[in-house]
C-alpha atoms as a PDB file:
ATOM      1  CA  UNK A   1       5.352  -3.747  36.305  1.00  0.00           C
ATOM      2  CA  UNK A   2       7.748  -5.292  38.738  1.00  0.00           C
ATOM      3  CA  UNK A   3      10.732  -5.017  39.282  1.00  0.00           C
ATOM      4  CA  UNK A   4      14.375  -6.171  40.785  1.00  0.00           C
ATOM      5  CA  UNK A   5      15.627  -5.284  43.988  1.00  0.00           C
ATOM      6  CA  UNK A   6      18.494  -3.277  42.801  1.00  0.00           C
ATOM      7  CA  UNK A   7      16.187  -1.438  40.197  1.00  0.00           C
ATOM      8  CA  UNK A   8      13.998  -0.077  43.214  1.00  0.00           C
ATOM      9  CA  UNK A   9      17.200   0.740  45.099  1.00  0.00           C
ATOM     10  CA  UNK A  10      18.152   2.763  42.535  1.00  0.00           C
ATOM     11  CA  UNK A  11      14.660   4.575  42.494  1.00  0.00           C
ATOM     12  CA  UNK A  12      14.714   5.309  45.920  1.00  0.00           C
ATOM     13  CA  UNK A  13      17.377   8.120  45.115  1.00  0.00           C
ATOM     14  CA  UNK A  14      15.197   9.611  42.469  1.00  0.00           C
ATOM     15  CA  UNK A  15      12.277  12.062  43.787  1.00  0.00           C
ATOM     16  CA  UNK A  16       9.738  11.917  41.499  1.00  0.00           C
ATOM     17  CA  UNK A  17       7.820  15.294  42.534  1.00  0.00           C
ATOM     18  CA  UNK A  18      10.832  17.395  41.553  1.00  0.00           C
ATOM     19  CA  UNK A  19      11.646  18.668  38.100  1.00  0.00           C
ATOM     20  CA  UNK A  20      15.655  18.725  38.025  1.00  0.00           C
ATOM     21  CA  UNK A  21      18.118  21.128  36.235  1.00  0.00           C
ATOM     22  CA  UNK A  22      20.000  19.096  33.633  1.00  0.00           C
ATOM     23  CA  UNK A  23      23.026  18.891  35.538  1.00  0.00           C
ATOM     24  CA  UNK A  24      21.426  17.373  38.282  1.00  0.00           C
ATOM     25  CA  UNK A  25      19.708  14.635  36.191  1.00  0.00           C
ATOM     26  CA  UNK A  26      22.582  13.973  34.984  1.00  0.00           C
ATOM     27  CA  UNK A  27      24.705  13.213  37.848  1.00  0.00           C
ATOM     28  CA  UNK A  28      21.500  11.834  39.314  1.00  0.00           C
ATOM     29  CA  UNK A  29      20.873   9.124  36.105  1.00  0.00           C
ATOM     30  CA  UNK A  30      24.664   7.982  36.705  1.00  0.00           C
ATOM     31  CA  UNK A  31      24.508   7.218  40.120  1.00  0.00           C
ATOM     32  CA  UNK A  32      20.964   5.305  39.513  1.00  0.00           C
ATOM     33  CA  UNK A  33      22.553   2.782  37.057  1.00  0.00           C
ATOM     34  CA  UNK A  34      21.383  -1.094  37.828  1.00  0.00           C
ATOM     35  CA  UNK A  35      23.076  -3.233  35.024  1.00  0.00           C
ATOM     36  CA  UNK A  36      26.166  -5.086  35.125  1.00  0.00           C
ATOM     37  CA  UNK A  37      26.867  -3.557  31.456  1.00  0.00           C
ATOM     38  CA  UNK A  38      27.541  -0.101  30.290  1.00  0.00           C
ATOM     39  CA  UNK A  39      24.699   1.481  30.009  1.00  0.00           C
ATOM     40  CA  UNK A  40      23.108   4.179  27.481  1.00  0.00           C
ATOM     41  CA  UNK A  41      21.716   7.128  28.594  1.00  0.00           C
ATOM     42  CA  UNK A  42      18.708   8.188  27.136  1.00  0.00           C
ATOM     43  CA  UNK A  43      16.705  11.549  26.335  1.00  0.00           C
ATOM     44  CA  UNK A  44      12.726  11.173  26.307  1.00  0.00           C
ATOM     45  CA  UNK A  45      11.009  14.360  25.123  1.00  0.00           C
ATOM     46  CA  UNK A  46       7.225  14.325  25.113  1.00  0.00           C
ATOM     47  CA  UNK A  47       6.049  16.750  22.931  1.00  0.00           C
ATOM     48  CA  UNK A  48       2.911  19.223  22.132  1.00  0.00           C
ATOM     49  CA  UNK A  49       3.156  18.443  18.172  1.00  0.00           C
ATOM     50  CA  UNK A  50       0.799  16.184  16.125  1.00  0.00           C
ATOM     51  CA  UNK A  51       2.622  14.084  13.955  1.00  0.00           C
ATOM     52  CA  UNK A  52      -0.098  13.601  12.116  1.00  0.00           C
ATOM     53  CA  UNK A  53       0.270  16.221  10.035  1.00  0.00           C
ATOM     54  CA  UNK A  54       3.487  16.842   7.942  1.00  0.00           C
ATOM     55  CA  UNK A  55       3.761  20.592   8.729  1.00  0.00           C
ATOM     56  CA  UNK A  56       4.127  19.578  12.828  1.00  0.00           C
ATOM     57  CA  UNK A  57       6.309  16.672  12.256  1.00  0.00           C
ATOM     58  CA  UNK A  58       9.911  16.628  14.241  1.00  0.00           C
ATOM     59  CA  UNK A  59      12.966  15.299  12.370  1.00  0.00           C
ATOM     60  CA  UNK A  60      16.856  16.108  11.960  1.00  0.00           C
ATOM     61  CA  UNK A  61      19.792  15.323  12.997  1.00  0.00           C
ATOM     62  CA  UNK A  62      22.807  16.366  14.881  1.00  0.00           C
ATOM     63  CA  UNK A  63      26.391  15.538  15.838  1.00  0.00           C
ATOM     64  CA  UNK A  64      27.182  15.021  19.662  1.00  0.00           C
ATOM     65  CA  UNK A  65      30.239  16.748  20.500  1.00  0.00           C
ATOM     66  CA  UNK A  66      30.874  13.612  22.571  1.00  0.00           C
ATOM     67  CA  UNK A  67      29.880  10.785  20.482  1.00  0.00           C
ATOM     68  CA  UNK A  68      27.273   8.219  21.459  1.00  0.00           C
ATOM     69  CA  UNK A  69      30.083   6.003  22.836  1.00  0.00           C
ATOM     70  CA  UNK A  70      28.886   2.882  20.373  1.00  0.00           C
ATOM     71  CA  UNK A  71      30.648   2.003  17.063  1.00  0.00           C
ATOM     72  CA  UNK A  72      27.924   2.696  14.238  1.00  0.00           C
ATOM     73  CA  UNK A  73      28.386   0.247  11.395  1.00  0.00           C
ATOM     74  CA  UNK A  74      27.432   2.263   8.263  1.00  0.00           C
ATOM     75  CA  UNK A  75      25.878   0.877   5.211  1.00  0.00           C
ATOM     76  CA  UNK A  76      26.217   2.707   1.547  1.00  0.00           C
ATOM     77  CA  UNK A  77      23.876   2.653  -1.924  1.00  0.00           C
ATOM     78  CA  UNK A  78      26.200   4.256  -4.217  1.00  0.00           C
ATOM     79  CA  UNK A  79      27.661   3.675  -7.736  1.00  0.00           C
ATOM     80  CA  UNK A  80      30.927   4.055  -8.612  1.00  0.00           C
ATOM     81  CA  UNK A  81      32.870   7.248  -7.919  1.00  0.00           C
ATOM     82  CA  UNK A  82      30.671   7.344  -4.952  1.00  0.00           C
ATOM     83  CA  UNK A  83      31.014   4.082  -4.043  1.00  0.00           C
ATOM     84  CA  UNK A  84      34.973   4.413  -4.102  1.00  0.00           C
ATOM     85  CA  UNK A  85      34.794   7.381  -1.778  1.00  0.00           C
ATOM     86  CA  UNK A  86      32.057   5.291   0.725  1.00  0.00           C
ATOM     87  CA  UNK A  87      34.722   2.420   1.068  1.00  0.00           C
ATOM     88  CA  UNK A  88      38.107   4.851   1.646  1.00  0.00           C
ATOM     89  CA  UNK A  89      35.674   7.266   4.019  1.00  0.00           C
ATOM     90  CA  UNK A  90      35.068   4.195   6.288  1.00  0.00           C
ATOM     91  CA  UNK A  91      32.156   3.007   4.959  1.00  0.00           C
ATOM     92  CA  UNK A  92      31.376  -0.518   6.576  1.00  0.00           C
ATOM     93  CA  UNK A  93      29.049  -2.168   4.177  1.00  0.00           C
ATOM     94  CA  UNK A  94      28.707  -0.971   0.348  1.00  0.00           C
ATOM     95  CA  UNK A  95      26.522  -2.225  -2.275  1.00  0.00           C
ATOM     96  CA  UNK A  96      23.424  -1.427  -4.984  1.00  0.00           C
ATOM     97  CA  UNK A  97      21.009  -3.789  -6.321  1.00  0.00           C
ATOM     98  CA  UNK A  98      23.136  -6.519  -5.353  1.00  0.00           C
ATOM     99  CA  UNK A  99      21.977  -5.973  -1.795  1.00  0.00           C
ATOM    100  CA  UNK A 100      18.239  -5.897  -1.925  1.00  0.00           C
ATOM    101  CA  UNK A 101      18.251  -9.728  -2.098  1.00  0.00           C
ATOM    102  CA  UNK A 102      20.662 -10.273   1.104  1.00  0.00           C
ATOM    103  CA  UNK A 103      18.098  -7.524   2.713  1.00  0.00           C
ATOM    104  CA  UNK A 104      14.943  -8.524   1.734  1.00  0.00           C
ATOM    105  CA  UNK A 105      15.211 -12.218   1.154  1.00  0.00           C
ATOM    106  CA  UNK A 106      17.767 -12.982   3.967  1.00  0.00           C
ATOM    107  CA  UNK A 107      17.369 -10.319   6.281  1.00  0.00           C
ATOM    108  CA  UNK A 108      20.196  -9.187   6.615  1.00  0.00           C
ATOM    109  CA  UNK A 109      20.562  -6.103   9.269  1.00  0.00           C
ATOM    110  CA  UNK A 110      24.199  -6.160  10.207  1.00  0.00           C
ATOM    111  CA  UNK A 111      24.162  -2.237   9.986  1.00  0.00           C
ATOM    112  CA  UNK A 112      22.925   0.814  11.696  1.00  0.00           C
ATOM    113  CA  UNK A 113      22.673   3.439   9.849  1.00  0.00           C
ATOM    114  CA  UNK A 114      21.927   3.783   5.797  1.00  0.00           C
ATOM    115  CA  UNK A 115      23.220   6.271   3.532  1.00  0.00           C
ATOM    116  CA  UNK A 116      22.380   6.793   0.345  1.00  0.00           C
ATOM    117  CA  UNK A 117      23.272   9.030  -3.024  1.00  0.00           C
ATOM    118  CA  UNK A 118      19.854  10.886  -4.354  1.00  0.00           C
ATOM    119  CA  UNK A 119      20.377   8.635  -6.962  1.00  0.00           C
ATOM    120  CA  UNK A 120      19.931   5.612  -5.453  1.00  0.00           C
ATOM    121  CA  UNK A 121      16.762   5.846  -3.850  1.00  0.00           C
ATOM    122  CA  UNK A 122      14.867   3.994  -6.567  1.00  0.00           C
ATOM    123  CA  UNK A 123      16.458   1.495  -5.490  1.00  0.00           C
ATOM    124  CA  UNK A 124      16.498   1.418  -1.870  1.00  0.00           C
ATOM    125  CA  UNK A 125      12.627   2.871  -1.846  1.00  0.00           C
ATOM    126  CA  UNK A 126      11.981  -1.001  -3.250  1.00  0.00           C
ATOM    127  CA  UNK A 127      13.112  -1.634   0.653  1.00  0.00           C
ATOM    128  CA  UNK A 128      10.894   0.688   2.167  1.00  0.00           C
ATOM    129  CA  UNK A 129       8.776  -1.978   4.006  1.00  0.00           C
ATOM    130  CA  UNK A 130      11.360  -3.390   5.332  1.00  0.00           C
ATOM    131  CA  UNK A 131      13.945  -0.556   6.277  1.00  0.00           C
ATOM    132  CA  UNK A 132      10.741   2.174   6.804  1.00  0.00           C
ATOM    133  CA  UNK A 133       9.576   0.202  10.317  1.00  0.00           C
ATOM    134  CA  UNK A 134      13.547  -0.423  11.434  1.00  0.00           C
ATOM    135  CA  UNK A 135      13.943   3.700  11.085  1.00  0.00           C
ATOM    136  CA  UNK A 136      16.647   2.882   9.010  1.00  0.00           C
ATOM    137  CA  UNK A 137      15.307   5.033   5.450  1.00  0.00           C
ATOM    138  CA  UNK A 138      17.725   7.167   4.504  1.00  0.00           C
ATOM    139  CA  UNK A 139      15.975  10.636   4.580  1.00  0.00           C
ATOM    140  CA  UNK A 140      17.319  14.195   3.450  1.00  0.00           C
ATOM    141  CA  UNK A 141      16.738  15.723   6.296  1.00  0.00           C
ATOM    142  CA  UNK A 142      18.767  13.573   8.488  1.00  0.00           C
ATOM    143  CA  UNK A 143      21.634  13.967   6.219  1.00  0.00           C
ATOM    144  CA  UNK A 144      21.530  10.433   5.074  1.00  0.00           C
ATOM    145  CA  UNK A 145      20.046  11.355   1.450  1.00  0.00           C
ATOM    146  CA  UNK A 146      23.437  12.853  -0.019  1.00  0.00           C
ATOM    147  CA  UNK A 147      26.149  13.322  -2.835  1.00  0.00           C
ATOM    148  CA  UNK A 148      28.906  14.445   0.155  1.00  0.00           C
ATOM    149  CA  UNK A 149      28.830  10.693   1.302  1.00  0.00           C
ATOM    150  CA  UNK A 150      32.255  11.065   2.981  1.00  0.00           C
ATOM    151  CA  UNK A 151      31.227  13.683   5.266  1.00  0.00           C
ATOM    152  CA  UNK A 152      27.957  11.725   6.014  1.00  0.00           C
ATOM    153  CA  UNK A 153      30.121   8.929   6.770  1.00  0.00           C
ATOM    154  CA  UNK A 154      32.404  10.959   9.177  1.00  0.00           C
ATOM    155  CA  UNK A 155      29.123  12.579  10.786  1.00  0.00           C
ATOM    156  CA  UNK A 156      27.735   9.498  12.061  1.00  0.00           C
ATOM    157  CA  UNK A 157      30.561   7.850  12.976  1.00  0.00           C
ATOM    158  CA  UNK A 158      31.830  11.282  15.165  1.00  0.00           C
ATOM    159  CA  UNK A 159      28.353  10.681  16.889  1.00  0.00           C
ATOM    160  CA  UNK A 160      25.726  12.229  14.923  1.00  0.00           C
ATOM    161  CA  UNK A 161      22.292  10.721  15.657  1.00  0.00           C
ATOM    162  CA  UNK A 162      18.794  10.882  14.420  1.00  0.00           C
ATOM    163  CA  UNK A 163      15.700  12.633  16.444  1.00  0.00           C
ATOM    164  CA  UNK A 164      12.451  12.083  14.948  1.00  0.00           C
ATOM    165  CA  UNK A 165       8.593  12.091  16.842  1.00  0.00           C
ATOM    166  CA  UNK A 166       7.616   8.091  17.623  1.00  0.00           C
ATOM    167  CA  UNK A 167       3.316   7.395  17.264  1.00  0.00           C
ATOM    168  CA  UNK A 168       3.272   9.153  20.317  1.00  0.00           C
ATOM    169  CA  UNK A 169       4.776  12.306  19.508  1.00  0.00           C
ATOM    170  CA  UNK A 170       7.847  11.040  21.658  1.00  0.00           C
ATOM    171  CA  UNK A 171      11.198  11.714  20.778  1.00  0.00           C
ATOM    172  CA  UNK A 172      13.471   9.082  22.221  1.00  0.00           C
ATOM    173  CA  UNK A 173      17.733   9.702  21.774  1.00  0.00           C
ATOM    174  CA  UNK A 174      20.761   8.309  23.120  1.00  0.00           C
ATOM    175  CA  UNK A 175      23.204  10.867  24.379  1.00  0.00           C
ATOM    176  CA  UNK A 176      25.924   8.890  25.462  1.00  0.00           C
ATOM    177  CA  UNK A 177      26.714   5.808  27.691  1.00  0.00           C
ATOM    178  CA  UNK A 178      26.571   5.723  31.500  1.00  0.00           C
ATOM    179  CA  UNK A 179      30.334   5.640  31.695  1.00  0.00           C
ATOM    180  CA  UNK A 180      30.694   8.997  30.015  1.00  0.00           C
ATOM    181  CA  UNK A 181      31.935  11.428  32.421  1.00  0.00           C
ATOM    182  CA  UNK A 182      28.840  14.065  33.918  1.00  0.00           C
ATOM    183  CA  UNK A 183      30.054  17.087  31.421  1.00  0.00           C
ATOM    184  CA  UNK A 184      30.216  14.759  28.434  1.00  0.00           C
ATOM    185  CA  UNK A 185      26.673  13.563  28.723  1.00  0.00           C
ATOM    186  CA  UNK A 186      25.714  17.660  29.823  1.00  0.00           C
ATOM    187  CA  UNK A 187      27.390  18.463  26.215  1.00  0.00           C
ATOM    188  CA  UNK A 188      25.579  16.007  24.341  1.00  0.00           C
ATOM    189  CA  UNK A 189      22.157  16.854  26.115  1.00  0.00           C
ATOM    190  CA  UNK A 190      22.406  20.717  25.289  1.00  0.00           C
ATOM    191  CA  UNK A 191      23.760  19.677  21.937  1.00  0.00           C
ATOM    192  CA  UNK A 192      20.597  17.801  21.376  1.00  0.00           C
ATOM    193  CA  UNK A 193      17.944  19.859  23.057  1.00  0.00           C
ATOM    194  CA  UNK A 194      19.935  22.802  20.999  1.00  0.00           C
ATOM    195  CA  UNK A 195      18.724  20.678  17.852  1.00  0.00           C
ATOM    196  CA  UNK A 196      15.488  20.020  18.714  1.00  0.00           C
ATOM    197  CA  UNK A 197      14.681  23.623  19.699  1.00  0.00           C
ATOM    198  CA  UNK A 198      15.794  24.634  16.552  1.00  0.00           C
ATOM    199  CA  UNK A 199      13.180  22.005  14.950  1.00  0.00           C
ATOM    200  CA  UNK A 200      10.346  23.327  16.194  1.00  0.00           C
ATOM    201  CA  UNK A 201       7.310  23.448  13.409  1.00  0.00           C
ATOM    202  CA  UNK A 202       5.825  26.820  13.046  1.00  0.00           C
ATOM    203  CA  UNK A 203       2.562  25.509  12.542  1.00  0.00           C
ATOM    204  CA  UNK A 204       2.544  24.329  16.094  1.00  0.00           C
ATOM    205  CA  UNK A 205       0.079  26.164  18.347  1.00  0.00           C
ATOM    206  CA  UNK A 206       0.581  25.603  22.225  1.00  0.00           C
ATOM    207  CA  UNK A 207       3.089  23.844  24.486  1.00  0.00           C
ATOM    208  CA  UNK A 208       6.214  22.607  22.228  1.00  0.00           C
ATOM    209  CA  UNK A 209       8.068  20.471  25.018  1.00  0.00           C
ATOM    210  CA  UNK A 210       5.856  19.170  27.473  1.00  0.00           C
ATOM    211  CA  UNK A 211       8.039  16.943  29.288  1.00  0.00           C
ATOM    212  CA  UNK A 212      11.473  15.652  29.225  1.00  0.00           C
ATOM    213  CA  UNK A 213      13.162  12.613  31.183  1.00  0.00           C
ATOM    214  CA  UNK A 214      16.317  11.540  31.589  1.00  0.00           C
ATOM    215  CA  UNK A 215      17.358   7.723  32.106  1.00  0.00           C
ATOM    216  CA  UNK A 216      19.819   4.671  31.338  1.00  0.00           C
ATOM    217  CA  UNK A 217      18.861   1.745  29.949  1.00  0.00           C
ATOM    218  CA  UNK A 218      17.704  -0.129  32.590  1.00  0.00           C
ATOM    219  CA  UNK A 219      17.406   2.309  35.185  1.00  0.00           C
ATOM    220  CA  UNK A 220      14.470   4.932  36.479  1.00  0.00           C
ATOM    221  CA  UNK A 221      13.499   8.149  34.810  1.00  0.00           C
ATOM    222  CA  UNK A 222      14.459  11.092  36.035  1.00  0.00           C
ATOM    223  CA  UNK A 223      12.419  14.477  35.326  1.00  0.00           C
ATOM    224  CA  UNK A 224      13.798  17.366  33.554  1.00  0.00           C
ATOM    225  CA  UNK A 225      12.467  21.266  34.118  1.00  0.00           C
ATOM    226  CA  UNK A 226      11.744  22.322  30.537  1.00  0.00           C
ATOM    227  CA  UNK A 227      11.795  26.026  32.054  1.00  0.00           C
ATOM    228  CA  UNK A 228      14.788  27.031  30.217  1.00  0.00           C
ATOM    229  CA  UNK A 229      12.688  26.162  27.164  1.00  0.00           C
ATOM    230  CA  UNK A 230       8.919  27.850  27.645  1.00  0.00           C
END
């Protein structure tokens, strides 16, 4: 793949025989930044699991103390009550049935995140084909399959993100933007590799993390030493 002259600027400061402490990649992925825009910074964590079967399978979610530095628009299936406490909770988009049409028909994706009460998910499963492939089914374990929609709401929007294994058995996550100060994005990373420790399947036999790499959104990857974690 080629590539621009300021990209392979920016990858002459990164050595790519050496496995660097966090805080190092950090400061390291901030420096390398090529784009005229603010950047995200991105976690890449190749794992040992096979998501092939449910019992190795890698998802959750957790709240950056930092926030992911982008406004999340936040869309709500919920009746009454529920629906009232969506809209005063900050809720940007709430509906029912009356938004399977605009979804399906129009395609409508002017949101980031869904939420839904346990409720409603005969409803939105009807949009599983078209929300399943986006990543944007609601799913208990992510939080986004709840009664406590207000806190839900307040979650995501305080930066809580979703990590999940990709085909691959990648797990790709934004902690932050390249503007972010180096502790903030440090914060967020520990937050997340906190999380993702946690998450590990017991079922899994062998090497959990096998690699992890740091980089923004336009920028070169930097390697991560996983020794803190075998």
């Amino acid at each position: 793949m080629k590539h621009g002259k300021k990209y392979n600027e920016a990858a002459k400061l990164v050595d790519r025989t050496v496995f660097y402490e966090p805080a190092d990649a950090v400061a390291l992925v901030k420096k390398a930044t090529v784009a005229k825009f603010d950047e995200t910074v991105e976690v890449h964590i190749r794992t040992g699991c096979d998501g092939r079967h449910a019992e190795q399978q890698v998802r959750g979610a957790v709240v950056l103390p930092n926030g992911t530095g982008k406004s999340v628009r936040v869309l709500v299936f919920a009746k009454g009550e529920k629906a009232t406490e969506a809209e005063q909770a900050g809720a940007d988009f709430v509906g029912a049935e009356d938004l399977i049409p605009k979804i399906q028909n129009e395609g409508w994706f002017e949101f980031d995140v869904v939420v839904a009460t346990p409720d409603m998910m005969g409803v939105v499963g009807r949009l599983g084909k078209v929300l399943g492939p986006k990543g944007l089914m609601p799913n208990p374990k992510a939080g986004t399959v709840t009664m406590d929609v207000a806190k839900a709401i307040a979650d995501i929007k305080a930066g809580k993100i979703e990590y999940r294994l990709d085909k691959a058995n990648i797990i790709h996550c934004p902690i932050g933007k390249a503007s972010f100060d180096e502790d903030k994005l440090r914060e967020n990373y520990t937050a997340l590799m906190d999380a993702i420790i946690k998450a590990k399947p017991a079922a899994l036999k062998g090497q959990y993390l096998k690699s992890i790499s740091l980089s923004t959104t336009m920028g070169p990857g930097v390697k991560v030493s996983t020794a803190k974690y075998s």
